[in-house]
N, C-alpha and C. Protein backbone atom coordinates (compact mmCIF):
# COMPACT_ATOMS: atom_id res chain seq x y z
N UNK A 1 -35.57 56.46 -32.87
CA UNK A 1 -36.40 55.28 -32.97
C UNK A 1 -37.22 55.41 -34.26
N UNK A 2 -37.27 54.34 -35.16
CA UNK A 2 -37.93 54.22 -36.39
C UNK A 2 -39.50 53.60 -36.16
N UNK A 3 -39.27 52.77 -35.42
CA UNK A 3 -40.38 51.74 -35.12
C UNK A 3 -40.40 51.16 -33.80
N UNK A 4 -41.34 51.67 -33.27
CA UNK A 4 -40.99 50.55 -31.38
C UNK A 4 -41.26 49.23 -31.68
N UNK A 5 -41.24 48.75 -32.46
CA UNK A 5 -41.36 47.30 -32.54
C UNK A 5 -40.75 46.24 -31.33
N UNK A 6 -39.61 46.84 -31.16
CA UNK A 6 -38.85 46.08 -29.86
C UNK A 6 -38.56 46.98 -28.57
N UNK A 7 -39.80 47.37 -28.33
CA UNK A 7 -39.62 48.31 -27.39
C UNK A 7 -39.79 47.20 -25.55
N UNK A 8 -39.42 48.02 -24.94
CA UNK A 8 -38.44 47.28 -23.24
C UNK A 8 -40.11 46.50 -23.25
N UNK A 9 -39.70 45.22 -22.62
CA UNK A 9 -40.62 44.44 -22.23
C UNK A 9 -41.63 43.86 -23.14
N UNK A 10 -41.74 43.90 -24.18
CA UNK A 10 -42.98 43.71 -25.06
C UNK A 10 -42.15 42.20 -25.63
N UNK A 11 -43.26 41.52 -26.19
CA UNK A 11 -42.47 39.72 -26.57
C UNK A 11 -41.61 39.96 -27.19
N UNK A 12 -41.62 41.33 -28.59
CA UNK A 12 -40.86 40.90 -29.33
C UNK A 12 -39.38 40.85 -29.09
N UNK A 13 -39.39 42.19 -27.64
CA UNK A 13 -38.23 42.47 -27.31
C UNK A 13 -37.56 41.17 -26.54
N UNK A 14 -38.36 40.66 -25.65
CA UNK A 14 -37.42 39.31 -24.97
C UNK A 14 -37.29 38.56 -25.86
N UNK A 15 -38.04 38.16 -27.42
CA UNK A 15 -37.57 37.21 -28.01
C UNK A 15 -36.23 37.87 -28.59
N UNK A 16 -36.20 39.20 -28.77
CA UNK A 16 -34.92 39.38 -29.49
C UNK A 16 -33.24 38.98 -28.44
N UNK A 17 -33.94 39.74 -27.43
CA UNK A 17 -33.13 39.69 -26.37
C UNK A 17 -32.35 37.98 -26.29
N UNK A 18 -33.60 36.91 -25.94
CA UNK A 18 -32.80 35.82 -25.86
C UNK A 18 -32.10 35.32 -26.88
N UNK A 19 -32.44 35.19 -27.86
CA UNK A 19 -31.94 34.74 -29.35
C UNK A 19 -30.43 35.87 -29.45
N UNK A 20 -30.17 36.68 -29.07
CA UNK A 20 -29.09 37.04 -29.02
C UNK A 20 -27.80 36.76 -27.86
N UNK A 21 -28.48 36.23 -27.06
CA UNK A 21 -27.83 36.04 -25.78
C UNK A 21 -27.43 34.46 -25.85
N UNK A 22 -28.38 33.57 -26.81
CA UNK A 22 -28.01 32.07 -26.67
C UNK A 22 -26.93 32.44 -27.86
N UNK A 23 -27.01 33.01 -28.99
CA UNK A 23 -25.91 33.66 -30.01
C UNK A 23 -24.86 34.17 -29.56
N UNK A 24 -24.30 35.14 -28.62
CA UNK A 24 -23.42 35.09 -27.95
C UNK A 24 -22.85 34.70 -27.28
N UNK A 25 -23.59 33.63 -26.31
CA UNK A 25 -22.78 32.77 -25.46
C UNK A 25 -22.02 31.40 -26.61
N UNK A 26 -22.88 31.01 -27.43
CA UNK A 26 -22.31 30.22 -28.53
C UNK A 26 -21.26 31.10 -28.78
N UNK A 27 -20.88 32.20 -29.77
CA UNK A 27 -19.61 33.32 -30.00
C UNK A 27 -18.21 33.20 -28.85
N UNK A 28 -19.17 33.30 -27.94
CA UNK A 28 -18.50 33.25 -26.67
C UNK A 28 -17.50 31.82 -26.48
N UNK A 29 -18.43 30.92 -26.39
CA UNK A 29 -17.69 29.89 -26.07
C UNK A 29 -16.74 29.68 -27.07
N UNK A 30 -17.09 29.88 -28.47
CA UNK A 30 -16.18 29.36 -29.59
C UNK A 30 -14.84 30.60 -29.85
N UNK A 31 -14.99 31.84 -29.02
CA UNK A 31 -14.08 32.77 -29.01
C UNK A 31 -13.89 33.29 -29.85
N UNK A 32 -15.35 33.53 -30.81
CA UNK A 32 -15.06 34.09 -31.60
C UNK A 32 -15.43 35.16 -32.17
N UNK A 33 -14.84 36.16 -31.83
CA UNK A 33 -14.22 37.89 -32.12
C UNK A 33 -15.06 38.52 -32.33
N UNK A 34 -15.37 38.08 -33.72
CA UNK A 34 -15.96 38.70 -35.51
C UNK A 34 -17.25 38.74 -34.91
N UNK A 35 -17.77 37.15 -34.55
CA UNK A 35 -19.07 36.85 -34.62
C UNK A 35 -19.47 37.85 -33.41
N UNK A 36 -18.85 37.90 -32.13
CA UNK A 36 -19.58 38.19 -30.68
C UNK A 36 -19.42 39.31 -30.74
N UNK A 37 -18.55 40.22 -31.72
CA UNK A 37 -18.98 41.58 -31.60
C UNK A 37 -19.58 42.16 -32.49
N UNK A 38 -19.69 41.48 -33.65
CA UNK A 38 -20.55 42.01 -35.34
C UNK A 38 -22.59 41.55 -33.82
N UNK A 39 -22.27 40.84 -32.99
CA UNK A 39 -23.95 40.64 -32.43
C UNK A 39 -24.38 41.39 -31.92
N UNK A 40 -23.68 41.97 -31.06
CA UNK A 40 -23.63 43.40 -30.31
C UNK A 40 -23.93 44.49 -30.44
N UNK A 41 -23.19 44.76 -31.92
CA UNK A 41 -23.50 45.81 -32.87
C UNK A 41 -24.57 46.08 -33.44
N UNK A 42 -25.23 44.97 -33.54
CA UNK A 42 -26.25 44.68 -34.63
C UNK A 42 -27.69 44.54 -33.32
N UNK A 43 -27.23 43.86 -32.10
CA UNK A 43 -28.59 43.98 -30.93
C UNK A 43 -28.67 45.36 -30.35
N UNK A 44 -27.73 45.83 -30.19
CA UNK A 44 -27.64 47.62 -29.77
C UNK A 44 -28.31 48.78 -31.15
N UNK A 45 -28.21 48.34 -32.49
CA UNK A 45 -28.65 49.26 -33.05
C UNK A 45 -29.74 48.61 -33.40
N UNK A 46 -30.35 47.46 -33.00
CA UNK A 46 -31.57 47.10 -33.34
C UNK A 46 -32.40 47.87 -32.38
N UNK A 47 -32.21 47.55 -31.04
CA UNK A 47 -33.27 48.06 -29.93
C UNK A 47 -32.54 49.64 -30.09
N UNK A 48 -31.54 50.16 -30.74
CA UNK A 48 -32.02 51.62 -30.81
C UNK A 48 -32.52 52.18 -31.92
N UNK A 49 -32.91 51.32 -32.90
CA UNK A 49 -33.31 51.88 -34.31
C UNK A 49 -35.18 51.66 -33.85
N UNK A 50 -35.28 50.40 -33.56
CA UNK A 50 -36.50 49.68 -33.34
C UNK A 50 -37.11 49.22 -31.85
N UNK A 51 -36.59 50.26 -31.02
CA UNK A 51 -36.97 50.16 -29.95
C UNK A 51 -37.10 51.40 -28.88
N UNK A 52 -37.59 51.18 -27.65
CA UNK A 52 -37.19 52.82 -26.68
C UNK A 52 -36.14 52.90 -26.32
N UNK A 53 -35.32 52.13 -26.10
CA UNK A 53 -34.15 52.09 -25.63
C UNK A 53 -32.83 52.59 -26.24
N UNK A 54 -32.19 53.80 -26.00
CA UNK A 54 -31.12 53.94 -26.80
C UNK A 54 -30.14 54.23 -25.87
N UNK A 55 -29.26 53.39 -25.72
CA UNK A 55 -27.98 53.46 -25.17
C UNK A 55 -26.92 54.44 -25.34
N UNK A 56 -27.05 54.75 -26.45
CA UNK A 56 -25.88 55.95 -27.06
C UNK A 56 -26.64 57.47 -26.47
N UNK A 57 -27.64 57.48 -26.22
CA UNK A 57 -27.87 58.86 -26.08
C UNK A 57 -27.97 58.61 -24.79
N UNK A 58 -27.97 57.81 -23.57
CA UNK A 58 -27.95 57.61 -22.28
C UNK A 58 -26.46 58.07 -22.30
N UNK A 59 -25.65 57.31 -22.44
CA UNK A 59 -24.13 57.29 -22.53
C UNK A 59 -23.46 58.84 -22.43
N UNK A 60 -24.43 59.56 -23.52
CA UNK A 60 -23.84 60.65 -24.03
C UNK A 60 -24.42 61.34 -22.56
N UNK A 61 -25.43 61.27 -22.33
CA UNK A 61 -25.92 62.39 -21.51
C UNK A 61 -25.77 62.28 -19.95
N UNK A 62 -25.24 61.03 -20.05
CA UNK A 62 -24.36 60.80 -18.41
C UNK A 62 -23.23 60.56 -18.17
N UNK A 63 -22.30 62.04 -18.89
CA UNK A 63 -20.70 61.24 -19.04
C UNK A 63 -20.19 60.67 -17.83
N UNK A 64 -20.34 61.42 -16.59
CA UNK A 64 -19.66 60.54 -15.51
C UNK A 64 -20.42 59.32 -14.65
N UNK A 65 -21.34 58.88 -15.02
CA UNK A 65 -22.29 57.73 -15.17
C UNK A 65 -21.56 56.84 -15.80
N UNK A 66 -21.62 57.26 -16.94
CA UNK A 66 -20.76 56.30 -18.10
C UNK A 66 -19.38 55.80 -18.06
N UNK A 67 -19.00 56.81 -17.14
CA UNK A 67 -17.48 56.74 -17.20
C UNK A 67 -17.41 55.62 -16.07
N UNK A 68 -18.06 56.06 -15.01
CA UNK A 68 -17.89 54.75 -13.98
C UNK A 68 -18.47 53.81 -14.04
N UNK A 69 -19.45 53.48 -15.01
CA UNK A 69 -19.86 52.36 -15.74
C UNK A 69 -18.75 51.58 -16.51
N UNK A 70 -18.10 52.29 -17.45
CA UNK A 70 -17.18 51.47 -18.30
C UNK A 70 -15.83 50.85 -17.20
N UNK A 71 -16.01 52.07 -16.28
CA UNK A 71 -14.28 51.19 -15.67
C UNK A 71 -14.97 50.55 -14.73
N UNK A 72 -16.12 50.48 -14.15
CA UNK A 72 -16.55 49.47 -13.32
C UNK A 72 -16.58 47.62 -14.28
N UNK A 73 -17.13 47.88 -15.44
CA UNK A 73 -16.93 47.13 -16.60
C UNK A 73 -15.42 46.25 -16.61
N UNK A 74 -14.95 47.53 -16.66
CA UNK A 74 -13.19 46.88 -17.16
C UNK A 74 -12.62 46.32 -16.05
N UNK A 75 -12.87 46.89 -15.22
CA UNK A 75 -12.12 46.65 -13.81
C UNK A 75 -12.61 44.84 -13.42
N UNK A 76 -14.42 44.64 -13.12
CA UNK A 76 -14.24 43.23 -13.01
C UNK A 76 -14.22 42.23 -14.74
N UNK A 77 -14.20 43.08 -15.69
CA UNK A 77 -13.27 42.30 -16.97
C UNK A 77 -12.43 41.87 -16.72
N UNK A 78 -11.36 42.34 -15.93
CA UNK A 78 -9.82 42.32 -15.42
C UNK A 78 -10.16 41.08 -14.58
N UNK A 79 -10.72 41.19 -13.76
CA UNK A 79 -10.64 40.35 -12.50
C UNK A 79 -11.19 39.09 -12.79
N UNK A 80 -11.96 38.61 -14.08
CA UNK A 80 -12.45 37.89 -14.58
C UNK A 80 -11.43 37.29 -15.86
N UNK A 81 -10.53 38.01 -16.25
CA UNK A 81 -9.90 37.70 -17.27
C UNK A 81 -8.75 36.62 -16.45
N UNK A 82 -8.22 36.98 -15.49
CA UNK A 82 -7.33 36.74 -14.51
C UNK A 82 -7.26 35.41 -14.04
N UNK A 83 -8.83 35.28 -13.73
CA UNK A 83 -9.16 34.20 -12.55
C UNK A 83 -9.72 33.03 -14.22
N UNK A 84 -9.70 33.60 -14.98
CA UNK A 84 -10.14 32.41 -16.58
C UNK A 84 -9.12 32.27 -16.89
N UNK A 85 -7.89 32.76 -17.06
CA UNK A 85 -6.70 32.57 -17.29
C UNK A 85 -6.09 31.75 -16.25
N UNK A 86 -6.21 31.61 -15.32
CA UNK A 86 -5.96 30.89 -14.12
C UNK A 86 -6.32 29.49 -14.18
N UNK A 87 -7.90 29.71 -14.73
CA UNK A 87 -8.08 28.33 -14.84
C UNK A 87 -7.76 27.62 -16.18
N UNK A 88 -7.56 28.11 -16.93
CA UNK A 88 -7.20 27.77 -18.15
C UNK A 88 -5.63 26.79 -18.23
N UNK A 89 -4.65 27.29 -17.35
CA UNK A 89 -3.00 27.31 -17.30
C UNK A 89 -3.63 26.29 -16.19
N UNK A 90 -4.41 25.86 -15.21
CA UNK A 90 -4.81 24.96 -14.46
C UNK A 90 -4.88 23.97 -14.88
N UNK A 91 -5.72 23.78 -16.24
CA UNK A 91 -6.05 22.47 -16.99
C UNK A 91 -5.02 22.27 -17.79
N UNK A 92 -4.00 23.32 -18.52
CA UNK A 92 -2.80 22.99 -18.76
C UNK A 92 -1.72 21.96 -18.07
N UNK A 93 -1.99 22.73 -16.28
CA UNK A 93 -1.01 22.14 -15.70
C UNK A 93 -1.88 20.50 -15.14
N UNK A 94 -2.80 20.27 -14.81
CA UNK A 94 -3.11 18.60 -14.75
C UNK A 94 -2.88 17.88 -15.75
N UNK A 95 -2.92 18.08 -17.38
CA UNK A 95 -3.51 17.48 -18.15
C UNK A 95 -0.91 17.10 -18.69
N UNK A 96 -0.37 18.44 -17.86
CA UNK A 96 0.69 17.71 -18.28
C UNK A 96 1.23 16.60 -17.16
N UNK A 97 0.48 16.88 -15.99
CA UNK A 97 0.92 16.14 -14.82
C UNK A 97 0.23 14.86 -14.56
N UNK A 98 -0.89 14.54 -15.76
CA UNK A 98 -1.08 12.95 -16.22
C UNK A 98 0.17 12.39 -17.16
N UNK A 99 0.35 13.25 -18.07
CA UNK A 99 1.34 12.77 -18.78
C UNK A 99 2.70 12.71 -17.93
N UNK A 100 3.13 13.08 -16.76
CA UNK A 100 4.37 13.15 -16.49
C UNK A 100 4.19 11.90 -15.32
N UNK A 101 2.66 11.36 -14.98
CA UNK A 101 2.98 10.40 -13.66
C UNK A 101 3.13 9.19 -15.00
N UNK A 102 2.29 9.11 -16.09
CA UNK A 102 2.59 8.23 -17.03
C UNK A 102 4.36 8.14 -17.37
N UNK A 103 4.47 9.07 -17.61
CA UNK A 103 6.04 9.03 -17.96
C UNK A 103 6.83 8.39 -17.35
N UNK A 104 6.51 8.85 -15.84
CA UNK A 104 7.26 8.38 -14.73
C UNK A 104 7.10 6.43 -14.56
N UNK A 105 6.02 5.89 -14.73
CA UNK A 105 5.70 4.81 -14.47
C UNK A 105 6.73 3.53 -15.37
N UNK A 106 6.24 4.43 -16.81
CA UNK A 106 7.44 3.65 -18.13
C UNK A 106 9.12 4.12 -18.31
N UNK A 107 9.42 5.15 -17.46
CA UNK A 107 10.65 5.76 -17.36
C UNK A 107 11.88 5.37 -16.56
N UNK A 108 12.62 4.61 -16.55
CA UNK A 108 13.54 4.58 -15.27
C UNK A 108 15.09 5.08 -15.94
N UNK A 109 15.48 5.96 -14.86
CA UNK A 109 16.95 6.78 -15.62
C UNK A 109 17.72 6.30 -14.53
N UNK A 110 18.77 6.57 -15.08
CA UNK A 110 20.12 6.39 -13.97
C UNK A 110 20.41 7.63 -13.41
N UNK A 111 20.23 9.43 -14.30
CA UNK A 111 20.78 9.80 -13.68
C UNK A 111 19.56 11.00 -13.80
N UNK A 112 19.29 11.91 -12.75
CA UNK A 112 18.13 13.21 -13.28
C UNK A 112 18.59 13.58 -14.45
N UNK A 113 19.66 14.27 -15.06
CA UNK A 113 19.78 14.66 -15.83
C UNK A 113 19.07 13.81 -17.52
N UNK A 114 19.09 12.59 -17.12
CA UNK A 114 19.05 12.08 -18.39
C UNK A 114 17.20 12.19 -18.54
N UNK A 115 16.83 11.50 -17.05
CA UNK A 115 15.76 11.70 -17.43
C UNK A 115 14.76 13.01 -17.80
N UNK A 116 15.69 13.92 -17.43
CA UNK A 116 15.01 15.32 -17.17
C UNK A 116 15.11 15.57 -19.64
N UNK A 117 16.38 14.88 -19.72
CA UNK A 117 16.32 14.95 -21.42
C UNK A 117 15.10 13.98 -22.22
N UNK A 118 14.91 12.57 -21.19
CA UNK A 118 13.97 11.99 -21.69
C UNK A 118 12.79 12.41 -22.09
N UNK A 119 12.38 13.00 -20.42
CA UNK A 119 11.48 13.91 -20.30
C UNK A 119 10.85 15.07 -21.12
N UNK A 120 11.70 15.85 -21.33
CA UNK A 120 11.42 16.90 -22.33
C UNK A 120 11.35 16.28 -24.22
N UNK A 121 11.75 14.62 -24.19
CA UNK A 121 11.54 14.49 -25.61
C UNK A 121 10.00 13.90 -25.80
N UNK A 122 9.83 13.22 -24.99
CA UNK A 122 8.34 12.43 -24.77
C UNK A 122 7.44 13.36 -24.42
N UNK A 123 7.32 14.31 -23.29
CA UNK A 123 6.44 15.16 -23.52
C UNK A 123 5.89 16.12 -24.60
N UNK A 124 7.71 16.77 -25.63
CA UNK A 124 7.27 16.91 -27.01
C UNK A 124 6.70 16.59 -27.81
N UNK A 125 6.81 15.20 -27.78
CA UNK A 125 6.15 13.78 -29.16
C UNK A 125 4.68 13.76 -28.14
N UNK A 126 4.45 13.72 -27.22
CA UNK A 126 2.71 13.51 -26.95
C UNK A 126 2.07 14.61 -26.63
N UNK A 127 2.43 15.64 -26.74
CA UNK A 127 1.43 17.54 -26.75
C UNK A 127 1.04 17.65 -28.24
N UNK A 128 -0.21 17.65 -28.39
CA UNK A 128 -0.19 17.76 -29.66
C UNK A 128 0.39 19.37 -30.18
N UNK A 129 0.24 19.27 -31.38
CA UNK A 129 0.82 20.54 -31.89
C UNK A 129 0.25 22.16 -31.41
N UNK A 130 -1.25 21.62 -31.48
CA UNK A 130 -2.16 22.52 -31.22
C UNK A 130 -2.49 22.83 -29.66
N UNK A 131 -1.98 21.87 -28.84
CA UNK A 131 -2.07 22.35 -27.42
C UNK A 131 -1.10 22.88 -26.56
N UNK A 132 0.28 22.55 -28.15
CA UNK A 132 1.55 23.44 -27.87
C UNK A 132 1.45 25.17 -28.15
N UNK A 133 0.56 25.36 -28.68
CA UNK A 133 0.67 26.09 -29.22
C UNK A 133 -0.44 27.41 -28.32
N UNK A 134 -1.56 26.39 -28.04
CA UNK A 134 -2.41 27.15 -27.13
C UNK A 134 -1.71 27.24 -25.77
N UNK A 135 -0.75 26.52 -25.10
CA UNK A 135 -0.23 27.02 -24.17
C UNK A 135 0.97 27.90 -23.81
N UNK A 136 1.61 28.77 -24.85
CA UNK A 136 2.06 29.61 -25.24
C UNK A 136 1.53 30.93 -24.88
N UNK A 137 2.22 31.68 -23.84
CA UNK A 137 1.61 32.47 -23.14
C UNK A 137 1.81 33.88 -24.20
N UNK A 138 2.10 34.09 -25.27
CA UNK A 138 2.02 34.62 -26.48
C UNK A 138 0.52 34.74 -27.07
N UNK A 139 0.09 33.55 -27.18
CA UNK A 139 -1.08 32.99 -27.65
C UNK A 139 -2.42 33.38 -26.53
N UNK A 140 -2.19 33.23 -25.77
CA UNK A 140 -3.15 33.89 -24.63
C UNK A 140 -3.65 34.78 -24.33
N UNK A 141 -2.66 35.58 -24.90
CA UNK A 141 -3.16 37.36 -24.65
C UNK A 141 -4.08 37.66 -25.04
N UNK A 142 -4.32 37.08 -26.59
CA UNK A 142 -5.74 37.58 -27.03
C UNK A 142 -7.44 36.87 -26.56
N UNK A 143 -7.03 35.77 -25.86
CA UNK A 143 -8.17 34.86 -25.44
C UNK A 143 -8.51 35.89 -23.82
N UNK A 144 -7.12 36.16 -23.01
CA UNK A 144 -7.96 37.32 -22.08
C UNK A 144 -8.39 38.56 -22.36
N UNK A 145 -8.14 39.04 -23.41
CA UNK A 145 -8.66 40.29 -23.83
C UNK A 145 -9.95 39.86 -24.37
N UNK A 146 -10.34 38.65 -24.70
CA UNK A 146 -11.62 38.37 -25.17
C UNK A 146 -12.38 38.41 -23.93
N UNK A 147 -12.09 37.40 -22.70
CA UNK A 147 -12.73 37.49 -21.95
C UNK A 147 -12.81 38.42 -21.41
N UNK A 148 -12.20 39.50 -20.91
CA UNK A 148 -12.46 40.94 -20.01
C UNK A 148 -13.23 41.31 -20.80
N UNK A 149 -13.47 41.71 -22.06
CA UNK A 149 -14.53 42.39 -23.03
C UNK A 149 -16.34 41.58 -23.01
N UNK A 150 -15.92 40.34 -22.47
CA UNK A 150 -17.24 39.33 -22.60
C UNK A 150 -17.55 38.71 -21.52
N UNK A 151 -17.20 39.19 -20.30
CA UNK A 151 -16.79 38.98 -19.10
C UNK A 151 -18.33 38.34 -19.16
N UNK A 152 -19.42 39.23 -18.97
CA UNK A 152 -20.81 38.67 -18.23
C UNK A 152 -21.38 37.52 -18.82
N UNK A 153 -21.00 36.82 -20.03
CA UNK A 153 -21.52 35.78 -20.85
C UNK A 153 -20.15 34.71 -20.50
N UNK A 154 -18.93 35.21 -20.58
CA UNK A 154 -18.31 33.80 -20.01
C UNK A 154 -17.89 33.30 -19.09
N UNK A 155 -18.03 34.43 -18.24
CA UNK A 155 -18.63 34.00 -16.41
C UNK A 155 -19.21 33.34 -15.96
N UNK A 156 -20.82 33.40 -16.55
CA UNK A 156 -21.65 32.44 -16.33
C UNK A 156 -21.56 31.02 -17.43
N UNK A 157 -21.21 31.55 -18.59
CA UNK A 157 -21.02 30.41 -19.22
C UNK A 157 -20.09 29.13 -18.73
N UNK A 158 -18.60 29.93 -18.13
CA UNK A 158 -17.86 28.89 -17.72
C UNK A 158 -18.18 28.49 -16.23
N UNK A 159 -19.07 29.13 -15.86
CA UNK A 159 -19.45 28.86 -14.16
C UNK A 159 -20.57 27.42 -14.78
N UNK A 160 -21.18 27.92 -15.54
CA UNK A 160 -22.51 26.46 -15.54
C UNK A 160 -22.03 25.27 -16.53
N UNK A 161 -21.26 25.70 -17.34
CA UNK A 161 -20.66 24.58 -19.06
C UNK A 161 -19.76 24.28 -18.42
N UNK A 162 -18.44 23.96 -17.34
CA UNK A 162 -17.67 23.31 -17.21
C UNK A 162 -18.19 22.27 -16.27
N UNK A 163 -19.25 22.45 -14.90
CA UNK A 163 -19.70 21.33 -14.06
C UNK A 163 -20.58 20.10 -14.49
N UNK A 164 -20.76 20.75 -15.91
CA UNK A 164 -21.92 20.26 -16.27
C UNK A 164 -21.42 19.28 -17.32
N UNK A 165 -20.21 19.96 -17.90
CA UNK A 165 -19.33 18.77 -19.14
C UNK A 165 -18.50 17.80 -18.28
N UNK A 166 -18.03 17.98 -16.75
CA UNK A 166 -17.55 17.10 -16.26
C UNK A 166 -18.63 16.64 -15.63
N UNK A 167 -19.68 16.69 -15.47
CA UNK A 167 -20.86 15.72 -14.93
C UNK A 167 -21.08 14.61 -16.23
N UNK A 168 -21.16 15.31 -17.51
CA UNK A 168 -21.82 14.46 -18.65
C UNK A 168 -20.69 13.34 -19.05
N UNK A 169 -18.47 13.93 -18.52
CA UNK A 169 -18.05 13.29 -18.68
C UNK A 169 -17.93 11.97 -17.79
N UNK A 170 -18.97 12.52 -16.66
CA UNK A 170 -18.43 11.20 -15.73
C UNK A 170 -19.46 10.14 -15.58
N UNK A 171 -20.65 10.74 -15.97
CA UNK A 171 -21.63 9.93 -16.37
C UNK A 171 -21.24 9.22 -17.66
N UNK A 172 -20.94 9.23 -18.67
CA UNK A 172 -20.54 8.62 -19.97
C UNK A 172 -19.86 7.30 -19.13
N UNK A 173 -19.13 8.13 -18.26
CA UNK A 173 -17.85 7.17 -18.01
C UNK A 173 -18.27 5.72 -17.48
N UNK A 174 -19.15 6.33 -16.04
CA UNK A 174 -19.94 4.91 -15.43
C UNK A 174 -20.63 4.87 -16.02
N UNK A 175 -21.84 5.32 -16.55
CA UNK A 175 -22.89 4.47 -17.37
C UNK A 175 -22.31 3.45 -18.56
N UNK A 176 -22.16 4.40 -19.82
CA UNK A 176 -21.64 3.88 -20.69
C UNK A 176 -20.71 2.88 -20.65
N UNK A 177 -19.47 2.97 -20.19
CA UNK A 177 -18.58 2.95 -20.94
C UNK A 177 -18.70 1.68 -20.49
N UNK A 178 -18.69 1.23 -18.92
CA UNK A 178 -19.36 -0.20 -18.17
C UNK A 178 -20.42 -0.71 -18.58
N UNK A 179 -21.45 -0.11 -19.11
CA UNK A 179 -22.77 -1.12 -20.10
C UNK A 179 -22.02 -1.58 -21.17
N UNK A 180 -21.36 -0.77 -21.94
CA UNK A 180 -20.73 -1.46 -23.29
C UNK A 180 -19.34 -2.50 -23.10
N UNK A 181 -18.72 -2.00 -22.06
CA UNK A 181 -17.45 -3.50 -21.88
C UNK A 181 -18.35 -4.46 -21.63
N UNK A 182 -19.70 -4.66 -20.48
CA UNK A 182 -20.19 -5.69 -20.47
C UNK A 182 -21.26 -6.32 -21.67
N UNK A 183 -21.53 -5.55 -22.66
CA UNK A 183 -22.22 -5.39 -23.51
C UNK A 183 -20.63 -6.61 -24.84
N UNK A 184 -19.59 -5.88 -24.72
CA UNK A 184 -18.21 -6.36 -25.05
C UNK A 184 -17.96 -7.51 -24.86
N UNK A 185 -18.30 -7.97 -23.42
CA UNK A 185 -17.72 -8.98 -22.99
C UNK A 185 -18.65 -10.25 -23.22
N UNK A 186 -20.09 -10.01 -23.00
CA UNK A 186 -21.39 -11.15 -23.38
C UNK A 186 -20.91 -11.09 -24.51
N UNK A 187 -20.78 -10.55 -25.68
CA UNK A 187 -20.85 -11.01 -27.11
C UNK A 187 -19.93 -11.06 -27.88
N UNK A 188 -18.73 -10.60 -27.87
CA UNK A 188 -17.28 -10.84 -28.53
C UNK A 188 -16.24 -11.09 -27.55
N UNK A 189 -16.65 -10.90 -26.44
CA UNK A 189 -15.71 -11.95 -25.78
C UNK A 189 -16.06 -13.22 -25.45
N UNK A 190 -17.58 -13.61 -25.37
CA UNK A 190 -17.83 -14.46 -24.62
C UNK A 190 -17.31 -15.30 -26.65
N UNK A 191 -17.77 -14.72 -27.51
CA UNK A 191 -17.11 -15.43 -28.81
C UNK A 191 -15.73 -15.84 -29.51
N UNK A 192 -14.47 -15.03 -28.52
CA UNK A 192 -13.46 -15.70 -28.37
C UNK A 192 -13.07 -16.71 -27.07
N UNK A 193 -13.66 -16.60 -26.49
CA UNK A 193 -13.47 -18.12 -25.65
C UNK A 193 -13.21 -19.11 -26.22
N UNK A 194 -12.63 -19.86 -26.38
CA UNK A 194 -12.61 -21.65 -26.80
C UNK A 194 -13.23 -22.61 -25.22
């Protein structure tokens, strides 16, 4: 320790504390690598350069502490990587099974086979490139290895940011979107009338 400046409990330490934690969950959500582990690095040798707290010499001096710390770590990483991956290939699978009742509605074949060719050309032409690409179970590997490593920030992150973006989407939906058709309809529709 150089300076207790950020020593356990004192303001400066919770201010550091949160400002790193709203910084990582941002990292977090955006999945990104560089940023969420260059923060880590940099909040761990802060509170051990500038604080009481040093993690590395705990670590060291409780190897089998540590040890069942880290695989307790990895273990619900795992179980968290699993069940995010789960939901992830979830929203994959609704978001193609709008497109396939659509399909179905404008589609009529004579024989499965043909439509099963239709099928696979129209679903090509409307996935965009980039959501072809994210659903590529190639491509995935590294988004669960992110999450098992970041398990406690996107646990809660995706436990509270997904109810809350489909609350804001469904509010948009009735509020908005029905004030502005009728908002639509008094003033440029009621101006194409004859």
């Amino acid at each position: 320790m150089l300076w207790a400046f950020f020593a356990f409990g004192t303001v400066w330490f919770w201010i550091l504390s949160i400002v790193w934690i709203v910084l990582l969950t941002f990292w977090v959500d955006c999945e990104d690598t560089g940023w969420a582990l260059g923060s880590v690095v940099v909040y761990l040798g802060t509170i051990t350069l500038f604080g009481d707290i040093n993690v590395f010499t705990w670590l060291k001096d409780h190897p089998s502490d540590s040890f069942r710390l880290i695989l307790l770590y990895a273990a619900i990483g795992v179980m968290w990587g699993i069940a995010k991956f789960y939901l992830l290939n979830s929203k994959f699978q609704r978001q193609i099974e709008r497109y396939k009742k659509i399909f179905l509605e404008q589609y009529t074949a004579d024989s499965d086979e043909d439509r099963k060719q239709a099928w696979t050309k129209w679903i090509d032409d409307k996935l965009e490139y980039s959501l072809k690409d994210k659903m590529k179970l190639s491509n995935q590997a590294n988004k669960v290895i992110f999450w098992i490593a970041y398990w406690p920030v996107s646990s809660v992150w995706t436990i509270l940011n997904d109810p809350l973006r489909r609350f804001g989407k469904l509010m948009y939906h009735v509020l908005f979107v029905k004030v502005f058709e009728k908002i639509h309809e008094k003033t440029v529709g009621k101006a194409m009338d004859i």
